[in-house]
PDB file of N, CA and C in Angstrom:
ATOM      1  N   UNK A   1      18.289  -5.705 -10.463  1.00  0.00           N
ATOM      2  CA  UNK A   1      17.704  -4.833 -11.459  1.00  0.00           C
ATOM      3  C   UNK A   1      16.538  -4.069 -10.823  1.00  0.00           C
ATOM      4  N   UNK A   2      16.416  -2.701 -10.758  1.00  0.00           N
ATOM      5  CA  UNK A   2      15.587  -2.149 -10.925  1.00  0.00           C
ATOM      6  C   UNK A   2      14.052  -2.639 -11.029  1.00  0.00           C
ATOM      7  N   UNK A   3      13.265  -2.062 -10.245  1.00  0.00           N
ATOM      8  CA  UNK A   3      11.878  -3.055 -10.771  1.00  0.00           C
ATOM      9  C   UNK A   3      10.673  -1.293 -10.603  1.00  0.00           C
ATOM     10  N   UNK A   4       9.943  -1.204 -11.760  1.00  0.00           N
ATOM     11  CA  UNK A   4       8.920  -0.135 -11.562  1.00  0.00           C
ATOM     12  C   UNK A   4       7.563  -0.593 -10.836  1.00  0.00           C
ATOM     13  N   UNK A   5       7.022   0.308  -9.967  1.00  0.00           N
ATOM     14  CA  UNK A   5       5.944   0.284  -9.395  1.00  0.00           C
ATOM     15  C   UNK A   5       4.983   0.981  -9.789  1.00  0.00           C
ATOM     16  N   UNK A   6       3.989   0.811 -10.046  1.00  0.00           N
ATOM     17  CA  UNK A   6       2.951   1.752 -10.674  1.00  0.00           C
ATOM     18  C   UNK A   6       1.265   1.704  -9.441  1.00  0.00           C
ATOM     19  N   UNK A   7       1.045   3.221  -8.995  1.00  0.00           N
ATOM     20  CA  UNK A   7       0.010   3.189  -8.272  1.00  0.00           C
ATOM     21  C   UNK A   7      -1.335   3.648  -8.773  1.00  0.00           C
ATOM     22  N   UNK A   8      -2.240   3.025  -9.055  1.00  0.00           N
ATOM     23  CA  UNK A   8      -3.585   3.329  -9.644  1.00  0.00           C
ATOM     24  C   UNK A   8      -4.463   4.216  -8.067  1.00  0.00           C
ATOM     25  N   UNK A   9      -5.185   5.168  -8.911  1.00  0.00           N
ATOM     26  CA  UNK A   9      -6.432   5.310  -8.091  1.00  0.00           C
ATOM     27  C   UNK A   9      -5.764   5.999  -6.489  1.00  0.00           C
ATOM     28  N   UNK A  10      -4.703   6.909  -6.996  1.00  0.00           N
ATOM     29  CA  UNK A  10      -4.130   7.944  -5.764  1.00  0.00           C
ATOM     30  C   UNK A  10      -5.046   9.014  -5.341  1.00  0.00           C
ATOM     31  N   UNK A  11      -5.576   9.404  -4.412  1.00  0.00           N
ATOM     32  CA  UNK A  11      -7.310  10.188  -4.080  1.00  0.00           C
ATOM     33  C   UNK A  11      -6.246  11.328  -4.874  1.00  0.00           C
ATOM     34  N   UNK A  12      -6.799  12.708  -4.947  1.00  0.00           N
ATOM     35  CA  UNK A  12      -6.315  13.752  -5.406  1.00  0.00           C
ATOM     36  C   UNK A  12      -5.686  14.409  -4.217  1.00  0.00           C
ATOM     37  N   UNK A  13      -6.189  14.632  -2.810  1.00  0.00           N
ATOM     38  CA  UNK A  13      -5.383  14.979  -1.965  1.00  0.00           C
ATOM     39  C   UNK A  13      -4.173  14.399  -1.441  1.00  0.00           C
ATOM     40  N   UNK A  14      -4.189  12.890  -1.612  1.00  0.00           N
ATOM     41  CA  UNK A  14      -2.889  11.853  -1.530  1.00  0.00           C
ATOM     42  C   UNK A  14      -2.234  12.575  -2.246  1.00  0.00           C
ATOM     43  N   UNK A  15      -2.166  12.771  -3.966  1.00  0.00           N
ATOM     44  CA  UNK A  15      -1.447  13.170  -4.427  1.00  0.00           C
ATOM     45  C   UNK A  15      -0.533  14.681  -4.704  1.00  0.00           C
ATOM     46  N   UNK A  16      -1.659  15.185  -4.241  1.00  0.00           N
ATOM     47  CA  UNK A  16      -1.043  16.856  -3.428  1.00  0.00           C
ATOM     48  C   UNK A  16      -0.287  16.852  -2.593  1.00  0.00           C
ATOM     49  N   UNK A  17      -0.567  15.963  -1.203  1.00  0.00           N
ATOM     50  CA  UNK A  17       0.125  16.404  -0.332  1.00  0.00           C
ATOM     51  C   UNK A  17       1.293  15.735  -0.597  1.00  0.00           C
ATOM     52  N   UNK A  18       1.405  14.776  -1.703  1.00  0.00           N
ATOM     53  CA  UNK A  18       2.938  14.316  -1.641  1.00  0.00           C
ATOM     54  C   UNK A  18       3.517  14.950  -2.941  1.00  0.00           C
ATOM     55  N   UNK A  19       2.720  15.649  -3.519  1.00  0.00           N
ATOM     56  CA  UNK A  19       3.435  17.024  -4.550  1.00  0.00           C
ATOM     57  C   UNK A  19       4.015  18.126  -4.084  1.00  0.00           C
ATOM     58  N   UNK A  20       3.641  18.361  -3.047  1.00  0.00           N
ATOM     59  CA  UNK A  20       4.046  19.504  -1.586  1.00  0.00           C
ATOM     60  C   UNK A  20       4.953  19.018  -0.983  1.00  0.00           C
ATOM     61  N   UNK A  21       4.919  18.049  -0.454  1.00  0.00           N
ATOM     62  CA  UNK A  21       6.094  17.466   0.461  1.00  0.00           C
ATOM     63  C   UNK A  21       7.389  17.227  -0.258  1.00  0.00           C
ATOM     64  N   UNK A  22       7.324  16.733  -1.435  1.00  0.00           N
ATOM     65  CA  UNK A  22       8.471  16.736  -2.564  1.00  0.00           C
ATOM     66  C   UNK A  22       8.797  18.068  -3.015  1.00  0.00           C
ATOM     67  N   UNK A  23       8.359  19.115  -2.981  1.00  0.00           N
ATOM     68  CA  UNK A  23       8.439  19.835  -3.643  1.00  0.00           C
ATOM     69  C   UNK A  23       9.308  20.752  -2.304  1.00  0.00           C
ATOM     70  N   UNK A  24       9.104  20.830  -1.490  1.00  0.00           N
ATOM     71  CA  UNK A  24       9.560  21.103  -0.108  1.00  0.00           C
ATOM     72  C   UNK A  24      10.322  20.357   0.190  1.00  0.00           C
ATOM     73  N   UNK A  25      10.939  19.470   0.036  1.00  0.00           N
ATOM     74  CA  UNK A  25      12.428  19.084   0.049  1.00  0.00           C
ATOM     75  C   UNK A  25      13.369  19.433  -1.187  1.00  0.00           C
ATOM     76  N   UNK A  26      12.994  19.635  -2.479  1.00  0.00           N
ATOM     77  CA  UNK A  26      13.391  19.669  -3.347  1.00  0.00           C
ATOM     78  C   UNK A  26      13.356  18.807  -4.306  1.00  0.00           C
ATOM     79  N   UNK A  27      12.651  17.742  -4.028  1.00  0.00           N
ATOM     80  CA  UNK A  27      12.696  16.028  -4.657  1.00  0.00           C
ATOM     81  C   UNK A  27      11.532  16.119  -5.535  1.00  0.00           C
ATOM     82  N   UNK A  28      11.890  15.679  -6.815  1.00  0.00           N
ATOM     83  CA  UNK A  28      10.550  14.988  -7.749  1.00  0.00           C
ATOM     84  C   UNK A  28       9.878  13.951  -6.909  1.00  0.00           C
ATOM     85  N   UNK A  29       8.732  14.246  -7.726  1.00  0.00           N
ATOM     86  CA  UNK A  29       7.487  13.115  -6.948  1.00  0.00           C
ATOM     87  C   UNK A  29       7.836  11.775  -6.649  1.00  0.00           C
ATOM     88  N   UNK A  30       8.933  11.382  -8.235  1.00  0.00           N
ATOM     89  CA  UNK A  30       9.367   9.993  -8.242  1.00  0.00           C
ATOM     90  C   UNK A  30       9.782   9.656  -6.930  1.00  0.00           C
ATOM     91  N   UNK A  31      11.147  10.518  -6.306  1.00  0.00           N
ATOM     92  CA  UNK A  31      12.577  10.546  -5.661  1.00  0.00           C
ATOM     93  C   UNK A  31      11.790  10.466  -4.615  1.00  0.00           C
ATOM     94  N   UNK A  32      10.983  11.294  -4.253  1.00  0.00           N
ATOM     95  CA  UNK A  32      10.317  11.250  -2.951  1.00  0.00           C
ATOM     96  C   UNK A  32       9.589  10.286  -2.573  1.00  0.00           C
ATOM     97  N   UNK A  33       8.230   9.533  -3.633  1.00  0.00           N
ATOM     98  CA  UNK A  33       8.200   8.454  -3.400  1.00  0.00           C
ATOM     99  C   UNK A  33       8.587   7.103  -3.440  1.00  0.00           C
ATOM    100  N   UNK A  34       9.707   6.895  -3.654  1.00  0.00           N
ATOM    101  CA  UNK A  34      11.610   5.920  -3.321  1.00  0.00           C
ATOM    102  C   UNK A  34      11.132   6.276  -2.341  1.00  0.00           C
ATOM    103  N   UNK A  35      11.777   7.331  -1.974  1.00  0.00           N
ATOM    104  CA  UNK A  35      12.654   7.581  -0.449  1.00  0.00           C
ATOM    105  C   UNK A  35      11.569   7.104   0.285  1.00  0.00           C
ATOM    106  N   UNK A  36      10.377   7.774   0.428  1.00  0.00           N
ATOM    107  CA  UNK A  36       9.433   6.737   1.317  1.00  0.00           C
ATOM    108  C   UNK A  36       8.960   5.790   1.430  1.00  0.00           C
ATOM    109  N   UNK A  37       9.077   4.609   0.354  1.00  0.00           N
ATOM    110  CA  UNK A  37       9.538   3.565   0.080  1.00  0.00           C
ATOM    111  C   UNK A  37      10.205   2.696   0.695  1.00  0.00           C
ATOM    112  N   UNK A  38      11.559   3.056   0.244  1.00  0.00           N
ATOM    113  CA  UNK A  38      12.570   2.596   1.138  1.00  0.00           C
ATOM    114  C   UNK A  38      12.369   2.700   2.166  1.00  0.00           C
ATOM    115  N   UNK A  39      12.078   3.952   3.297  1.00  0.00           N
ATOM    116  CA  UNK A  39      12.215   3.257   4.927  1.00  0.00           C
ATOM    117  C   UNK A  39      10.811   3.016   5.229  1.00  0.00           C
ATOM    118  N   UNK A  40       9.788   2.808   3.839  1.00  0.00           N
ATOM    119  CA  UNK A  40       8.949   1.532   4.862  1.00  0.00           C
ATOM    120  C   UNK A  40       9.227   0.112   4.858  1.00  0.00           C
ATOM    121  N   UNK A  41       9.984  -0.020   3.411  1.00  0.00           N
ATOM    122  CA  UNK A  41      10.629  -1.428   3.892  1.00  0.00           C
ATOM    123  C   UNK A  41      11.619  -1.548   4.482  1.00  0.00           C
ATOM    124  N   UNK A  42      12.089  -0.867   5.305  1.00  0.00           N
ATOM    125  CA  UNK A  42      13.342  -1.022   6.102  1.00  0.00           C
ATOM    126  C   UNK A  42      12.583  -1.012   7.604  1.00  0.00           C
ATOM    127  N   UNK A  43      11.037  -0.676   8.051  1.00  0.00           N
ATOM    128  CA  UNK A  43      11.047  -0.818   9.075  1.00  0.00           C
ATOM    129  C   UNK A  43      10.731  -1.794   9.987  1.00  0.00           C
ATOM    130  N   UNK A  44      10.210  -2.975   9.421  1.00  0.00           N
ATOM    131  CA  UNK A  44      10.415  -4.362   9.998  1.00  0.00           C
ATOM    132  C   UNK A  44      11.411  -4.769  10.376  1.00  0.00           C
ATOM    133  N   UNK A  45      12.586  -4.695  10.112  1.00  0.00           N
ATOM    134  CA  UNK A  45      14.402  -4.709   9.832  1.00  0.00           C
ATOM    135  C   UNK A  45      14.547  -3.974  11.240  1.00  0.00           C
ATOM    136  N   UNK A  46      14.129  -3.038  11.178  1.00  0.00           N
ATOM    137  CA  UNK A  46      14.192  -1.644  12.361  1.00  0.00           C
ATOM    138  C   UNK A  46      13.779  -2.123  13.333  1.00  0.00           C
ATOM    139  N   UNK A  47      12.295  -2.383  13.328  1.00  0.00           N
ATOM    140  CA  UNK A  47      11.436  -3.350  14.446  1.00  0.00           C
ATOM    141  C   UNK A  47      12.260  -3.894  15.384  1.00  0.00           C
ATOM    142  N   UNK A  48      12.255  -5.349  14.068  1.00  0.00           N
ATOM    143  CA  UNK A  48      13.310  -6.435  15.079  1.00  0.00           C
ATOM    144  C   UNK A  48      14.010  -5.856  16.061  1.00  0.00           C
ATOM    145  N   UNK A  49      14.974  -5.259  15.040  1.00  0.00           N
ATOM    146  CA  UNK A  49      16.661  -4.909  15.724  1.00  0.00           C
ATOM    147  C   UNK A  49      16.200  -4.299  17.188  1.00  0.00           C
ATOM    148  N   UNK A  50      14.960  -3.551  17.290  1.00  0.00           N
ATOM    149  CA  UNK A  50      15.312  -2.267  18.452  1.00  0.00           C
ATOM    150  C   UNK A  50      14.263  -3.334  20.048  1.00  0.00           C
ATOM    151  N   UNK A  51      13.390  -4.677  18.820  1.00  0.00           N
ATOM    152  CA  UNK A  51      13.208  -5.119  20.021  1.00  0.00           C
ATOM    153  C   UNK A  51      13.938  -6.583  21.132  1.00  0.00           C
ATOM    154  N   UNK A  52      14.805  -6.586  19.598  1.00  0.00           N
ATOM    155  CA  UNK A  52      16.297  -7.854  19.822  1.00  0.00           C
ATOM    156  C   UNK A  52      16.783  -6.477  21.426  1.00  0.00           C
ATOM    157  N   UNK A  53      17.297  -5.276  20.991  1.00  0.00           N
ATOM    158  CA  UNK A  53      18.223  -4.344  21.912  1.00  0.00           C
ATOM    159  C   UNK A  53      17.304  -4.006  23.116  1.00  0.00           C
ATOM    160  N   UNK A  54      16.069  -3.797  22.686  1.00  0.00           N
ATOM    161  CA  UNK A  54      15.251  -4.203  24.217  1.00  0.00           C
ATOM    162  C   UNK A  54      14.895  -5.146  25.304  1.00  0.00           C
ATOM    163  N   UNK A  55      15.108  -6.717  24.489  1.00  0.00           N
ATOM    164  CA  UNK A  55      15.060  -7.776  25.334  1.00  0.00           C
ATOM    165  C   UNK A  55      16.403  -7.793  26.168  1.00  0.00           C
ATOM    166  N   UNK A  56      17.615  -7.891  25.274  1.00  0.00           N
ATOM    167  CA  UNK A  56      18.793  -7.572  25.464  1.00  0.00           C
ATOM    168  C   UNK A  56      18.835  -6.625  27.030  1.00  0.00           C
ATOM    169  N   UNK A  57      18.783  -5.563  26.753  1.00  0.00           N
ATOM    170  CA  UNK A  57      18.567  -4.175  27.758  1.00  0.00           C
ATOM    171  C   UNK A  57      18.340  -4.781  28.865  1.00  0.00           C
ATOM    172  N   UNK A  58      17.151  -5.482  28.950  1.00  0.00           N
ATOM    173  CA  UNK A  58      15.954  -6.018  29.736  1.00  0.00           C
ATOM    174  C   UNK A  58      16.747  -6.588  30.705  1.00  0.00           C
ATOM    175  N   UNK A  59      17.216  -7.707  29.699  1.00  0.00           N
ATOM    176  CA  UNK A  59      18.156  -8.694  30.531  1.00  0.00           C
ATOM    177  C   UNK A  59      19.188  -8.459  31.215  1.00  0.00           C
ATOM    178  N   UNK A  60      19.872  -7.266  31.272  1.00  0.00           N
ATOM    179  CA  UNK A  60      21.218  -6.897  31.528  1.00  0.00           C
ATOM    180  C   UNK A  60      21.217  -5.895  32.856  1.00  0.00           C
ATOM    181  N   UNK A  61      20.340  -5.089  32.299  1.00  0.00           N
ATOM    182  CA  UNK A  61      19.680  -3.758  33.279  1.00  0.00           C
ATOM    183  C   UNK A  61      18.353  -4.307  34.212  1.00  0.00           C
ATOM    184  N   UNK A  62      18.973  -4.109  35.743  1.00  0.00           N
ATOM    185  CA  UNK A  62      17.159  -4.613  36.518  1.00  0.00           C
ATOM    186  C   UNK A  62      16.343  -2.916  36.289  1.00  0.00           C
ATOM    187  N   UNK A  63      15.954  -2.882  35.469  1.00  0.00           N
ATOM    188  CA  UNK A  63      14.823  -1.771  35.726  1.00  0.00           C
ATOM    189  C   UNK A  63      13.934  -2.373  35.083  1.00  0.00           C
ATOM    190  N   UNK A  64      12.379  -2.591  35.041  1.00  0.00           N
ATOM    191  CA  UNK A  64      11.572  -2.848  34.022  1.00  0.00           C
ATOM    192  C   UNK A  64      10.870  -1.741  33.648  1.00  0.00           C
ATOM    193  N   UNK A  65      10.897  -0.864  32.212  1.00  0.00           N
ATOM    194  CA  UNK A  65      10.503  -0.150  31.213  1.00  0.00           C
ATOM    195  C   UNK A  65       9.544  -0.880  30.361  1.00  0.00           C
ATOM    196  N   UNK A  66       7.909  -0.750  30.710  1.00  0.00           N
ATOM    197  CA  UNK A  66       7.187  -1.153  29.425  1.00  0.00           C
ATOM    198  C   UNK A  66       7.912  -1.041  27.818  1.00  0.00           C
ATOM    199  N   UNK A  67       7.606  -2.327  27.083  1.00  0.00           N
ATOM    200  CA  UNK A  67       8.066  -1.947  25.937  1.00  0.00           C
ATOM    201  C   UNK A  67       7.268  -0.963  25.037  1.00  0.00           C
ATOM    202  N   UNK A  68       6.031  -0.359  25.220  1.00  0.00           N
ATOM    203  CA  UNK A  68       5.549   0.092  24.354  1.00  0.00           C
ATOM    204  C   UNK A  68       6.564   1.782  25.055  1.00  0.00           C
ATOM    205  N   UNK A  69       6.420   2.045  25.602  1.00  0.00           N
ATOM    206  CA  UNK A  69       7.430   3.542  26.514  1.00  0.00           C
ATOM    207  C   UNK A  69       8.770   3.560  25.519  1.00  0.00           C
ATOM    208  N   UNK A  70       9.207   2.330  25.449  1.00  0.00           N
ATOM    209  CA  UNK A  70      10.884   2.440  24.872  1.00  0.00           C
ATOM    210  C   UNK A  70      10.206   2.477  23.248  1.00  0.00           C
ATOM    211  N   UNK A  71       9.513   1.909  22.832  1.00  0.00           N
ATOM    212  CA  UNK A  71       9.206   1.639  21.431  1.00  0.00           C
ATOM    213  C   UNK A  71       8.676   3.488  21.060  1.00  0.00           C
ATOM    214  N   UNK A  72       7.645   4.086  22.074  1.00  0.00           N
ATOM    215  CA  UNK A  72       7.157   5.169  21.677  1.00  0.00           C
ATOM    216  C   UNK A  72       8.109   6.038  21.914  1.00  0.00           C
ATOM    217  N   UNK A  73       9.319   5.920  22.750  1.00  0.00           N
ATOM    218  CA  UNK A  73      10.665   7.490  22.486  1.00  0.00           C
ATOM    219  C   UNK A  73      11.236   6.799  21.375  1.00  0.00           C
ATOM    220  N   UNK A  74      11.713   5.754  21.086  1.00  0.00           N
ATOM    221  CA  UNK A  74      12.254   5.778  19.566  1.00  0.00           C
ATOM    222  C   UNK A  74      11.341   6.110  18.641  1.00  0.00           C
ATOM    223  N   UNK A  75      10.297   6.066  18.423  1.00  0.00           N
ATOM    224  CA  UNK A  75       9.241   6.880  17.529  1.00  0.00           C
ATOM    225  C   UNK A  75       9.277   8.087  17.409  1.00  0.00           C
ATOM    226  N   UNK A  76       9.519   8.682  18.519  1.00  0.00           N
ATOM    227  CA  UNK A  76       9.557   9.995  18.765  1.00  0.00           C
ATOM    228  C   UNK A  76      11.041  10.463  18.287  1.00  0.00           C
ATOM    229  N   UNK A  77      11.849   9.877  18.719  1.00  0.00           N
ATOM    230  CA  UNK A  77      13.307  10.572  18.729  1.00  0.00           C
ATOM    231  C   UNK A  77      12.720  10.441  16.540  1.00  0.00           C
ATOM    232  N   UNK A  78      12.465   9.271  16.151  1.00  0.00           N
ATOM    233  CA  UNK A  78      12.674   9.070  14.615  1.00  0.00           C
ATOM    234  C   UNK A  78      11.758  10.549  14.104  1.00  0.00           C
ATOM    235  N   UNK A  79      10.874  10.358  14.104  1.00  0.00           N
ATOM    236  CA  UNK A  79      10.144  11.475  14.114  1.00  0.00           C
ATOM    237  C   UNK A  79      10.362  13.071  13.782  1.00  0.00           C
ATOM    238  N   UNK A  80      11.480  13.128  14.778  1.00  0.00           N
ATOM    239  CA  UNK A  80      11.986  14.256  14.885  1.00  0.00           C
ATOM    240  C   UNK A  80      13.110  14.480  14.090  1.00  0.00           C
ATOM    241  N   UNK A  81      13.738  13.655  14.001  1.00  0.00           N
ATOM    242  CA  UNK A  81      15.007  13.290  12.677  1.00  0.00           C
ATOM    243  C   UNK A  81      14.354  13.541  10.986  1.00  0.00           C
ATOM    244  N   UNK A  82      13.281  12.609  11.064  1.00  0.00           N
ATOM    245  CA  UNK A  82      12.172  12.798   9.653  1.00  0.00           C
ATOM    246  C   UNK A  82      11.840  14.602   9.957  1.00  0.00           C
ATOM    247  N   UNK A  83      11.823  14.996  10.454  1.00  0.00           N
ATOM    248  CA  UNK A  83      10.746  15.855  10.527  1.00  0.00           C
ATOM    249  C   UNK A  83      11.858  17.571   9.966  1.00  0.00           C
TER     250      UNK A  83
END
């Protein structure tokens, strides 16, 4: 079931810039704040997985790649997908 969230005490520019940003996709305030919602709880989930595929990598491939390098181009590549 469905569960409502209610946010008290949004500054006035918080709430602009995500009246703009919704409004620039086409999305009500609601829809938009879901959607950003959702992939912040999906990014722990994300986390894991990409540093399960980095240990993985690690182990398989002799090159050593700092993990923060592999962690910051998937940031980047995401980024650019969001964007």
């Amino acid at each position: 079931m469905s569960k409502v969230v209610q946010i008290r005490d949004v500054p006035d520019d918080v709430h602009t810039a995500l009246v703009q940003a919704a409004k620039a996709e086409g999305l009500s305030l609601t829809r938009y704040a879901l959607r950003e919602l959702e992939r912040a709880a999906r990014r722990p989930a994300v986390t894991r997985h990409n540093a399960d595929v980095i240990d993985r990598v690690r182990r398989e491939v002799d090159v050593q790649v700092p993990r923060i390098d592999i962690v910051d181009a998937l940031q980047e590549g995401r980024d650019r997908i969001e964007a």
